[in-house]
Each structure stands twice: as structure tokens, then as C-alpha cells.
C-alpha atoms as a PDB file:
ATOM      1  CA  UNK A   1       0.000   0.000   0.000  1.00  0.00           C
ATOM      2  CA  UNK A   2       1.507   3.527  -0.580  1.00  0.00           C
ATOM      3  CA  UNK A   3       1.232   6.015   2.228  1.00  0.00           C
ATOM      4  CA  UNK A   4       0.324   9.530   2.628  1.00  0.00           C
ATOM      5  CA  UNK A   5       0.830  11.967   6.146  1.00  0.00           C
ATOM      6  CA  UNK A   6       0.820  15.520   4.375  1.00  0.00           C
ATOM      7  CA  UNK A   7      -1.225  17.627   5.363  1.00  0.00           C
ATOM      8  CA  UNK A   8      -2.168  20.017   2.670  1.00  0.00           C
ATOM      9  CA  UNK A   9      -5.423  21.404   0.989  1.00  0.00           C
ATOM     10  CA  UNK A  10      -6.592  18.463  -0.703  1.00  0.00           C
ATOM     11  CA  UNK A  11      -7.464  17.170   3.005  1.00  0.00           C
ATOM     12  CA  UNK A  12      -9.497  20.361   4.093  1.00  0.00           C
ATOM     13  CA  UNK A  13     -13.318  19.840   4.459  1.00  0.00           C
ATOM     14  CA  UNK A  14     -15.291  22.722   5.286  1.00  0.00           C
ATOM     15  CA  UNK A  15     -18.077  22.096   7.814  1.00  0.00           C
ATOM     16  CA  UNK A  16     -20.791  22.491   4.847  1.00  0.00           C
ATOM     17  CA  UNK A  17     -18.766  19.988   2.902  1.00  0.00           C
ATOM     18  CA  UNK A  18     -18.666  17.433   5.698  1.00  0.00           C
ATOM     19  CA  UNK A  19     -22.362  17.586   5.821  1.00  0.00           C
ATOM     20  CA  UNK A  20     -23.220  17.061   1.959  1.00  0.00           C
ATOM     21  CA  UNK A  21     -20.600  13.725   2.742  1.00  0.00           C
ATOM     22  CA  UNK A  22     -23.602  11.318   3.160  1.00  0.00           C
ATOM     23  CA  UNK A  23     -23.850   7.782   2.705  1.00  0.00           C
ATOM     24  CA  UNK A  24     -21.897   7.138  -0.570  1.00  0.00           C
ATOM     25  CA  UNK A  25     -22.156   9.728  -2.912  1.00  0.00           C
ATOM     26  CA  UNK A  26     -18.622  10.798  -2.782  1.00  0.00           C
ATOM     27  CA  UNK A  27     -15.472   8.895  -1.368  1.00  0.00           C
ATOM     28  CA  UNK A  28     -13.744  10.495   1.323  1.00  0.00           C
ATOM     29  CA  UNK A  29     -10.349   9.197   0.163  1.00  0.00           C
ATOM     30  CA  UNK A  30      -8.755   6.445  -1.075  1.00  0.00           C
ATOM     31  CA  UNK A  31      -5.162   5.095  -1.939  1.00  0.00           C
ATOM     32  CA  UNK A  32      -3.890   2.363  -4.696  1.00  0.00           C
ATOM     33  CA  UNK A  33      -0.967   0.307  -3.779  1.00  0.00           C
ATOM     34  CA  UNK A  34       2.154   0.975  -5.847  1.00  0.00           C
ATOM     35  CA  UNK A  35       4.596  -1.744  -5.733  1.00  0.00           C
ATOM     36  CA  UNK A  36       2.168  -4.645  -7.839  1.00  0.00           C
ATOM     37  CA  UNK A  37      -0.341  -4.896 -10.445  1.00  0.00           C
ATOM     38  CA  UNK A  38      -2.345  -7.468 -12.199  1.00  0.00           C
ATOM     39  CA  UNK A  39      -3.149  -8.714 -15.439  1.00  0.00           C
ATOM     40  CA  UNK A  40      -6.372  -8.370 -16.818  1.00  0.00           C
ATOM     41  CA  UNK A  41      -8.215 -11.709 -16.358  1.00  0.00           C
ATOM     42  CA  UNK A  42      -5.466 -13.202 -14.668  1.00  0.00           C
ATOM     43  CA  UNK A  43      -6.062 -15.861 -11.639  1.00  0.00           C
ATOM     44  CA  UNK A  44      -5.716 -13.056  -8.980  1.00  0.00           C
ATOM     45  CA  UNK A  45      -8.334 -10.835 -10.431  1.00  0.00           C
ATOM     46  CA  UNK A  46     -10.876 -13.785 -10.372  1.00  0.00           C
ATOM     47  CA  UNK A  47      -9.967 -14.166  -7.079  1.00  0.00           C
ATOM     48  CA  UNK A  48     -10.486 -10.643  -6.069  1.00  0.00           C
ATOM     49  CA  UNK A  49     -13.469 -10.211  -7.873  1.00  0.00           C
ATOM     50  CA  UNK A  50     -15.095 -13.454  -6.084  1.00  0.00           C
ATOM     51  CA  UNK A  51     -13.733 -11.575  -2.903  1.00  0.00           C
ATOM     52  CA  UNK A  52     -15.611  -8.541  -3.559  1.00  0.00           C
ATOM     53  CA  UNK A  53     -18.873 -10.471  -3.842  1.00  0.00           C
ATOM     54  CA  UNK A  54     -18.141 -12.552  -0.558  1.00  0.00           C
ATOM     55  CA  UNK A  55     -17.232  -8.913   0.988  1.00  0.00           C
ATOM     56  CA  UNK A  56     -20.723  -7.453  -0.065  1.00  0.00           C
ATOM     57  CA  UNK A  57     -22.536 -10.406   0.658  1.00  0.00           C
ATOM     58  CA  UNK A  58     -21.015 -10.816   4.257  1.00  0.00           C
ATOM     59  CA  UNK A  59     -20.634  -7.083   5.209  1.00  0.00           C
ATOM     60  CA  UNK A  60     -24.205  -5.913   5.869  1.00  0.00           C
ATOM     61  CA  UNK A  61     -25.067  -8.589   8.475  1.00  0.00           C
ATOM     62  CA  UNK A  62     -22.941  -7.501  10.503  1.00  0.00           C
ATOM     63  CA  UNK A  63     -21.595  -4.237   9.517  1.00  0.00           C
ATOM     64  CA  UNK A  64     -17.957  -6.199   9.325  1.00  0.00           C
ATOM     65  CA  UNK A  65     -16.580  -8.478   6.606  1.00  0.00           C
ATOM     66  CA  UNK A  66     -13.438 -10.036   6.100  1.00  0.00           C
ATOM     67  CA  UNK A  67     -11.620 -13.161   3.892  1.00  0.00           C
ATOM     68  CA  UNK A  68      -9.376 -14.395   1.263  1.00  0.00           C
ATOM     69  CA  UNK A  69      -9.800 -15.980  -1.997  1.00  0.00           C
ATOM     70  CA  UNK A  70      -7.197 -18.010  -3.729  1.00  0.00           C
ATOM     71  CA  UNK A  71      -3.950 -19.429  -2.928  1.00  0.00           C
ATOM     72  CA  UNK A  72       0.139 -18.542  -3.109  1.00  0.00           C
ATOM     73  CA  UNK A  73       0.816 -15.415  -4.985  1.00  0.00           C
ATOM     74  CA  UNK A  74      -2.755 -15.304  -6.247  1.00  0.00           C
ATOM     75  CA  UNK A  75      -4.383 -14.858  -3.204  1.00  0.00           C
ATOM     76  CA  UNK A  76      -6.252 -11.573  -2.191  1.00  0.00           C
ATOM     77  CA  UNK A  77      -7.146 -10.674   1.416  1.00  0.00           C
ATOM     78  CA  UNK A  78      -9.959  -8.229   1.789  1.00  0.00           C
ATOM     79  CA  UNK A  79     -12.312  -6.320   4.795  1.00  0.00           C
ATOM     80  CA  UNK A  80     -14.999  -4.096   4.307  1.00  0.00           C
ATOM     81  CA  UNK A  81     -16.326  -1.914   7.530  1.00  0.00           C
ATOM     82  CA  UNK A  82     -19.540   0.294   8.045  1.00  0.00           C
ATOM     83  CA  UNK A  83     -19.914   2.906  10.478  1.00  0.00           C
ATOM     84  CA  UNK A  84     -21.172   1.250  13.736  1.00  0.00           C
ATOM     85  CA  UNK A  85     -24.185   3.339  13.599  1.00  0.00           C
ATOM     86  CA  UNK A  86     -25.469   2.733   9.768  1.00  0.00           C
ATOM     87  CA  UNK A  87     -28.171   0.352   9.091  1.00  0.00           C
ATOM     88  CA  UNK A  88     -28.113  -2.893   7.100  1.00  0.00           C
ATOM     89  CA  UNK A  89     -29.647  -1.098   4.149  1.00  0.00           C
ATOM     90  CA  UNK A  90     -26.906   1.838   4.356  1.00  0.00           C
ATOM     91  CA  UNK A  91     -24.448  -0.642   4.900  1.00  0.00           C
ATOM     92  CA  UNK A  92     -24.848  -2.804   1.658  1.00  0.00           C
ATOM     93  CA  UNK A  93     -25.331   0.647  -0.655  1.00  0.00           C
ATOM     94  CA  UNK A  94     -21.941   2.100   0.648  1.00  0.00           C
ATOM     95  CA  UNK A  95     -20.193  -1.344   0.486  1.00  0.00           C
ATOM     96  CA  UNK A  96     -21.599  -1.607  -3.252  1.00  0.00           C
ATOM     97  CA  UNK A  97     -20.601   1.822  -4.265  1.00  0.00           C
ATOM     98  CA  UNK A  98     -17.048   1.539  -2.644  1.00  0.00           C
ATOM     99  CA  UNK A  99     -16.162  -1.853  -4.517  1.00  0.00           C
ATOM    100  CA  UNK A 100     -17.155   0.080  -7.801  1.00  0.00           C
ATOM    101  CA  UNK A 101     -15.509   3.078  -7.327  1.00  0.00           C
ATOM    102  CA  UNK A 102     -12.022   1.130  -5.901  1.00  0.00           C
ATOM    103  CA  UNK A 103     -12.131  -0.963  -9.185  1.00  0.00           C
ATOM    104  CA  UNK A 104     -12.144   2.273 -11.571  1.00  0.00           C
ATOM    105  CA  UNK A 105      -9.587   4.414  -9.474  1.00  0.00           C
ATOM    106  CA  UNK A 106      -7.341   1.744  -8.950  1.00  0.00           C
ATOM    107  CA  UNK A 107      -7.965  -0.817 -11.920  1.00  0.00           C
ATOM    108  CA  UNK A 108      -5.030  -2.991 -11.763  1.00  0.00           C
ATOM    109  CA  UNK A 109      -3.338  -2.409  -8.271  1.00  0.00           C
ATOM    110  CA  UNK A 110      -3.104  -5.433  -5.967  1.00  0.00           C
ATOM    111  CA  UNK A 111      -3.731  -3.814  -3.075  1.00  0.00           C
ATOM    112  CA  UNK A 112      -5.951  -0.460  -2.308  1.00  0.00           C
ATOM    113  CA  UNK A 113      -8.342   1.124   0.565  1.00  0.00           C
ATOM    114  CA  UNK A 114     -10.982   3.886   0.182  1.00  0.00           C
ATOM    115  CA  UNK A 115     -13.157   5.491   2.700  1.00  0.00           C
ATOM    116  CA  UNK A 116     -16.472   6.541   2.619  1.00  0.00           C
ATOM    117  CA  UNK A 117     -18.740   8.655   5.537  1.00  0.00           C
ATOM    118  CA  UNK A 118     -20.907   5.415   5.959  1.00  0.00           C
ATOM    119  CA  UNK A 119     -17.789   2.787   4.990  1.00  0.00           C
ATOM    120  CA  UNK A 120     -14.488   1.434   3.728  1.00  0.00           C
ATOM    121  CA  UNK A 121     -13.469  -1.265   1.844  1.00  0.00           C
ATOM    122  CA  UNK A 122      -9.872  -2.760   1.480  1.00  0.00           C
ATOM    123  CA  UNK A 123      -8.006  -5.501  -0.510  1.00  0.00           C
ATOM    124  CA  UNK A 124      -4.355  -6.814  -0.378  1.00  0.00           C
ATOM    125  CA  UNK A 125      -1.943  -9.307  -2.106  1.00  0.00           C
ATOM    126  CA  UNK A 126      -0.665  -9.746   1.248  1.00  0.00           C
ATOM    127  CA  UNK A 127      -2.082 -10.321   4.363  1.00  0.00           C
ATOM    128  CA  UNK A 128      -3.093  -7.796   6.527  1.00  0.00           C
ATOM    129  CA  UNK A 129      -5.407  -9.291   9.625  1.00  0.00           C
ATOM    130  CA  UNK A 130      -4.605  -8.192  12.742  1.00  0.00           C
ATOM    131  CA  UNK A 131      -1.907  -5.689  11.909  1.00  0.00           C
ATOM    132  CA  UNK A 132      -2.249  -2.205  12.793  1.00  0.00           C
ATOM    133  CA  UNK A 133      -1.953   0.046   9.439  1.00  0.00           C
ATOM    134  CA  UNK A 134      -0.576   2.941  10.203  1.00  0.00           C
ATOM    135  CA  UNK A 135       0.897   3.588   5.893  1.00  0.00           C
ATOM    136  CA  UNK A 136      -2.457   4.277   5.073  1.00  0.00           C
ATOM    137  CA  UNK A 137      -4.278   7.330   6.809  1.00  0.00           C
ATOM    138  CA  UNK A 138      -5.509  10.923   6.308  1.00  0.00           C
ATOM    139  CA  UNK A 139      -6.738  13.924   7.975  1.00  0.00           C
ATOM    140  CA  UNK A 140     -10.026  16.008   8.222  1.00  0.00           C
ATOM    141  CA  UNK A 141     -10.771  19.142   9.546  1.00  0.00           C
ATOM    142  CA  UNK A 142     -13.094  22.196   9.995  1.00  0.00           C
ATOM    143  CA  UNK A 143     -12.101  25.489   8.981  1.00  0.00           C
ATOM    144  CA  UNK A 144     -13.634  27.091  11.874  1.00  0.00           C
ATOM    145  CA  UNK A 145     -11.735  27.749  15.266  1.00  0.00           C
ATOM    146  CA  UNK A 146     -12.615  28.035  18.799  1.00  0.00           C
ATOM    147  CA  UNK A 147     -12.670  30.431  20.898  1.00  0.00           C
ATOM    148  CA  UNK A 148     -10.340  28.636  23.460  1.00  0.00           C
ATOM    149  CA  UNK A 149      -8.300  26.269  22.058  1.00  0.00           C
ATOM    150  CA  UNK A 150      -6.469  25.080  25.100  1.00  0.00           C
ATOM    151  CA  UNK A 151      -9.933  23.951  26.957  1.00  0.00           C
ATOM    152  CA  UNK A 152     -11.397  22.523  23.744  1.00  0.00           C
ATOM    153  CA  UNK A 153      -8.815  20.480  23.100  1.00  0.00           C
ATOM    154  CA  UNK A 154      -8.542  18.941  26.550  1.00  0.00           C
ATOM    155  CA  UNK A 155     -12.116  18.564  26.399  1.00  0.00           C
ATOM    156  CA  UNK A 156     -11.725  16.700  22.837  1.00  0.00           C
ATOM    157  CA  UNK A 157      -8.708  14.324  24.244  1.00  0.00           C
ATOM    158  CA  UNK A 158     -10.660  14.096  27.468  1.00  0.00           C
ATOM    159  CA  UNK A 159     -14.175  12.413  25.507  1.00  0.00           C
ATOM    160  CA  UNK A 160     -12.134  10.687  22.761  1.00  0.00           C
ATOM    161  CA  UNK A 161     -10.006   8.696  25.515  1.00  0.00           C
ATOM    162  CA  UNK A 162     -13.534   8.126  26.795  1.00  0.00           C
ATOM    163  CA  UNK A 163     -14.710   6.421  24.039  1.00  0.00           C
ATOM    164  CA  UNK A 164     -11.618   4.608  22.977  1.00  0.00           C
ATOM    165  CA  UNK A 165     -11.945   2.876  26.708  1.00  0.00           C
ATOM    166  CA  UNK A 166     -15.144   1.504  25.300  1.00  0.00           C
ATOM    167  CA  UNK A 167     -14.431   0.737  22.226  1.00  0.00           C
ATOM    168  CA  UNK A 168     -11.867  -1.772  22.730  1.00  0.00           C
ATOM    169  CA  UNK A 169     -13.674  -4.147  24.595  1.00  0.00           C
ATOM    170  CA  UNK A 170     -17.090  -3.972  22.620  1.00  0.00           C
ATOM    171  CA  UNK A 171     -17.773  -6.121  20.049  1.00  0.00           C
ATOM    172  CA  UNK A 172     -18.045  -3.500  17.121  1.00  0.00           C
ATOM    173  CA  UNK A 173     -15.157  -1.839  18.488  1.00  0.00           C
ATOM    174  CA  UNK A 174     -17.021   1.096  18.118  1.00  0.00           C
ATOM    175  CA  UNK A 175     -18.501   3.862  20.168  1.00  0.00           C
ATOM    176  CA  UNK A 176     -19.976   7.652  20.156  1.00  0.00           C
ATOM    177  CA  UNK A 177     -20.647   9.665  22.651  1.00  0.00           C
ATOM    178  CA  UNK A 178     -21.023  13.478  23.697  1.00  0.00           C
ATOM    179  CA  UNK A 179     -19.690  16.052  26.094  1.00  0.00           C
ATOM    180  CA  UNK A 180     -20.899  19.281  27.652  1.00  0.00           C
ATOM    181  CA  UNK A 181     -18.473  21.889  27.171  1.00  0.00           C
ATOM    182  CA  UNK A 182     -20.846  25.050  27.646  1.00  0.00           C
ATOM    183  CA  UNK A 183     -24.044  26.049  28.697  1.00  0.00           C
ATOM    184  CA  UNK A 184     -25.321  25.593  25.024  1.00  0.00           C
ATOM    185  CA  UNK A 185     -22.529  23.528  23.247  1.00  0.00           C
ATOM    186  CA  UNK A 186     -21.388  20.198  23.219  1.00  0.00           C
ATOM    187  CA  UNK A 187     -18.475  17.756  21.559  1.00  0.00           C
ATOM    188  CA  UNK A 188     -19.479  14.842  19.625  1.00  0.00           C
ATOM    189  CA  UNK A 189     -17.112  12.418  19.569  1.00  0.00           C
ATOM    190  CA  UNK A 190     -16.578   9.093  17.337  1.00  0.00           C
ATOM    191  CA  UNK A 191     -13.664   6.060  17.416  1.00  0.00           C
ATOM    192  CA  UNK A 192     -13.691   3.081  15.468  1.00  0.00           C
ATOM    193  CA  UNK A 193     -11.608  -0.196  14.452  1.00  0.00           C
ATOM    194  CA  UNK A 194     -11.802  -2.406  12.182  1.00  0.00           C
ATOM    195  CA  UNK A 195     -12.888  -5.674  13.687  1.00  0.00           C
ATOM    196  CA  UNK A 196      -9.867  -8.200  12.996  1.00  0.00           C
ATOM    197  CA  UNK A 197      -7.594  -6.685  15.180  1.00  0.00           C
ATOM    198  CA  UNK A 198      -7.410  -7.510  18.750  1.00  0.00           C
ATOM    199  CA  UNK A 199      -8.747  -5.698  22.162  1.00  0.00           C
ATOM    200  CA  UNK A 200      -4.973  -4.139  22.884  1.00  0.00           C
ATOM    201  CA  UNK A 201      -4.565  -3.534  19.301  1.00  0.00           C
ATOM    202  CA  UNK A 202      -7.485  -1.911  18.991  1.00  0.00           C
ATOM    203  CA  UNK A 203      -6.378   0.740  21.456  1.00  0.00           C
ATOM    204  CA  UNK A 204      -3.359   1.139  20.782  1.00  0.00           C
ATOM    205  CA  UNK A 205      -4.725   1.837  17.182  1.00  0.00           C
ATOM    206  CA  UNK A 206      -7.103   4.463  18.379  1.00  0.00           C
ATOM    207  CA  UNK A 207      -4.749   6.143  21.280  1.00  0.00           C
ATOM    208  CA  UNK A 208      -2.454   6.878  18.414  1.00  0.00           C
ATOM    209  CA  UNK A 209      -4.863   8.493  16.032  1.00  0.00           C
ATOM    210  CA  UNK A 210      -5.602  10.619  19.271  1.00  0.00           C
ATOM    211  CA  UNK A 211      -2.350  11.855  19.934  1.00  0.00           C
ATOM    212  CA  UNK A 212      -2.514  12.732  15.947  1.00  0.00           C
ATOM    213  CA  UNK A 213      -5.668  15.230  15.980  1.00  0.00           C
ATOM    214  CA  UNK A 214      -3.274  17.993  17.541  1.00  0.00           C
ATOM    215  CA  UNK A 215      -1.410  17.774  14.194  1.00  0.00           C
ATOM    216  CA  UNK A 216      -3.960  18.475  12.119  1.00  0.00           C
ATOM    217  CA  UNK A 217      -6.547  19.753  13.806  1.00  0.00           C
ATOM    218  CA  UNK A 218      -5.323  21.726  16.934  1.00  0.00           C
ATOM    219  CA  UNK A 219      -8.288  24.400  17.432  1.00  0.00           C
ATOM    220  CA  UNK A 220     -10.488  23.513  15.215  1.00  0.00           C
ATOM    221  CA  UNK A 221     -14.092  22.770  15.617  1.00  0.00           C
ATOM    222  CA  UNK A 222     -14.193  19.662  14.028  1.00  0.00           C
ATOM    223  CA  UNK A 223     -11.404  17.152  12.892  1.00  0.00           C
ATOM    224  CA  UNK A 224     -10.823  13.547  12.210  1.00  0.00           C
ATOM    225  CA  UNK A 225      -7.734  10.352  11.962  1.00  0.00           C
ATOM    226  CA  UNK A 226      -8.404   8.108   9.313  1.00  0.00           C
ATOM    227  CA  UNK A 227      -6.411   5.543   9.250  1.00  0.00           C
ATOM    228  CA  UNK A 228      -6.543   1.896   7.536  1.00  0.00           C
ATOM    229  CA  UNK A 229      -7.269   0.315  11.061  1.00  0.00           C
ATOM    230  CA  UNK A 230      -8.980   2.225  12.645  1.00  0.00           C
ATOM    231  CA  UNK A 231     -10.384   5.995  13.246  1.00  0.00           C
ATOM    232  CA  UNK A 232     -11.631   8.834  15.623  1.00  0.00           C
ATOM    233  CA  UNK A 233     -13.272  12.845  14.582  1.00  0.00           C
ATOM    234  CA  UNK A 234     -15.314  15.043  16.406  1.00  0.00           C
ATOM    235  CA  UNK A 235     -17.859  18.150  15.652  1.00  0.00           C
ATOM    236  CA  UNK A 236     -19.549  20.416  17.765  1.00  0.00           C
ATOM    237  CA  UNK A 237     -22.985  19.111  15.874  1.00  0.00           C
ATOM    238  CA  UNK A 238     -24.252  15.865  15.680  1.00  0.00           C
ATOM    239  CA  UNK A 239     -22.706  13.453  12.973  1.00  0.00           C
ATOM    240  CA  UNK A 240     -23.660  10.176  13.950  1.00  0.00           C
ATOM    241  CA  UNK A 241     -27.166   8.570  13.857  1.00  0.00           C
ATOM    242  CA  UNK A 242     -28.817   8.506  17.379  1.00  0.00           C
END
């Protein structure tokens, strides 16, 4: 997989943007391996393309999917996630879309990942399970700043620990929660891994993405980690389904 940390325009979401980001209509971003491709109709892209079907098939029921198809150096390893919150229906439309749109921007790359609001889907040559990715990750944020950096961003690190504490031992290693900062705003907060790594993994994964946010988005009123493991944002508006 090829890697990206910069942290340049392309990144920056406004906090209209962020809202239009719904379900699947446009990927959030998404990264084709470099180092291998395949040959059209080879024996690895039958195998990947029965993968994709097992992925989209298997996905939904639980909002987690994961496998391999094939054997030796034809073999592709694959996971698809959705949002802990998302419905079945949601879940199957995102993982649809995301297996399309992977296939076009990365047509004959071994490996790639892409994100979506509601999902993400990835696929190897190698295998992956129950490694932490940390090549694959990028960075959200809101253009709009607080008023007191210093307190928000305690209170941010102080509800996103939180969460991660209950993430890691839930089964959808997943959680959301809020956080009263002042009389008439809150903190929404959101962490999530995928579901093949383990418990200690799992938060390691998502106490590093923390300790990222002041990178990226140190002040702002909204910013998120997205990694190929695992992720965590936050708003000051609701962004999760109750």
C-alpha cells in the first residue's frame, strides 16, 4: 500500500462539505498500492473479484466483513467496515458503491483502501489481519476555530479517551458519545476499528490516532484520523445517527 501523512489542501473539508458527505455519494479518500499490479483476467483478479462479492454479501449482516480468496501469490485478502451506527440497508449501498468506485480508481493495483462517511473497503496481495496500518491514513478538519483552544482540546482528548476505553472491549469496536463543554454547546465524539484486530490492538490503534488530531486539527471545531485500522473525529454538531 503507498502512504500519505501531508497535510495540505486536498485534506481540508469545510463544515458544509462534511455535511453534503452522506452515505456514498462521494469517497472520502482512497489510496492504490504501488509496488504490484495485475493482469487483466489473470487468476488473482478472479480471485479478487469473487472476494468482492463474498465482501458485499457478508458485510451488511454484521456491519464487518473479512476473507481471502485463492492461494500462493494469487491470493487476495480483503475487509470491508460500516460505520457502527449505519443500518443494514446503508451498509450494503456504501459497500456496493465503494467496490465500484475502488475498481475504476485503482484498476489494476493489488492492493488499495478507500473510505467513505458510511464505509471502507480494502483488498491486499498480502495479508493484513490483525496488523495495525498505520501507511495508510488521512486527515479532516473544519475550517472554523474556537474560541479557546487550550480547553477545547482537553475537552476533545478528554471524551475521545472516553470512548476509545469503550471501544476496545465492545464487540463493534465502536462507540460515540457526547460532552458538555458550555451552557449551550457540546463535543461529539466518534472512534472506530476495524474488527480483525485484537482488544490491545485496537487501542493502541485508536490512542495513536488521538495523539494525531493535535497535528492536524489543533483548534479547530471539528477534525478527524483516518487511518486503515482504525479511526476517531469530532464536531460540535451531531454526525452520527442517534
Amino acid at each position: 500500500m503507498s502512504s500519505s501523512r501531508l497535510l495540505s489542501p486536498l485534506y481540508l473539508l469545510s463544515f458544509s462539505l462534511l455535511l453534503q458527505l452522506v452515505l456514498a455519494t462521494n469517497p472520502l479518500y482512497h489510496f492504490c498500492s504501488s509496488s504490484e499490479n495485475f493482469i487483466p483476467n489473470s487468476p488473482y483478479e478472479m480471485n479478487l473479484n469473487k472476494l468482492m462479492s463474498y465482501l458485499y454479501s457478508k458485510t451488511p449482516m454484521t456491519g464487518f466483513g473479512s476473507g481471502s480468496m485463492g492461494w500462493s501469490q494469487n491470493q487476495a485478502y480483503g475487509l470491508a467496515l460500516c460505520r457502527g451506527d449505519v443500518n443494514m440497508t446503508d451498509c450494503r449501498a456504501c459497500v456496493a458503491e465503494a467496490e465500484t468506485e475502488i475498481r475504476k480508481r485503482c484498476q489494476f493495483n493489488k492492493g488499495a483502501v478507500i473510505w467513505y462517511d458510511y464505509c471502507q473497503l480494502k483488498y491486499s496481495n498480502l495479508d493484513f489481519f490483525g496488523k495495525i496500518d498505520n501507511q495508510n491514513k488521512f486527515y479532516m478538519w473544519n475550517v472554523r476555530n474556537v474560541s479557546d483552544p487550550s480547553y477545547f482540546n482537553q475537552k476533545t482528548k478528554e471524551l475521545l479517551g472516553k470512548l476509545a476505553e469503550e471501544a476496545y472491549v465492545s464487540s463493534k469496536m465502536f462507540a460515540t458519545g457526547e460532552m458538555q463543554i458550555e451552557e449551550s454547546k457540546k463535543i461529539y465524539g466518534l472512534v472506530q476499528c476495524t474488527r480483525d484486530l485484537s482488544s490491545v490492538d485496537c487501542k493502541k490503534c485508536i490512542d495513536g490516532a488521538i495523539s494525531e488530531l493535535p497535528s492536524c486539527c489543533d483548534g479547530k471545531e471539528g477534525g478527524r484520523v483516518v487511518g486503515g485500522s482504525c479511526k476517531v473525529g469530532y464536531e460540535i454538531y451531531p454526525f452520527v445517527h442517534a
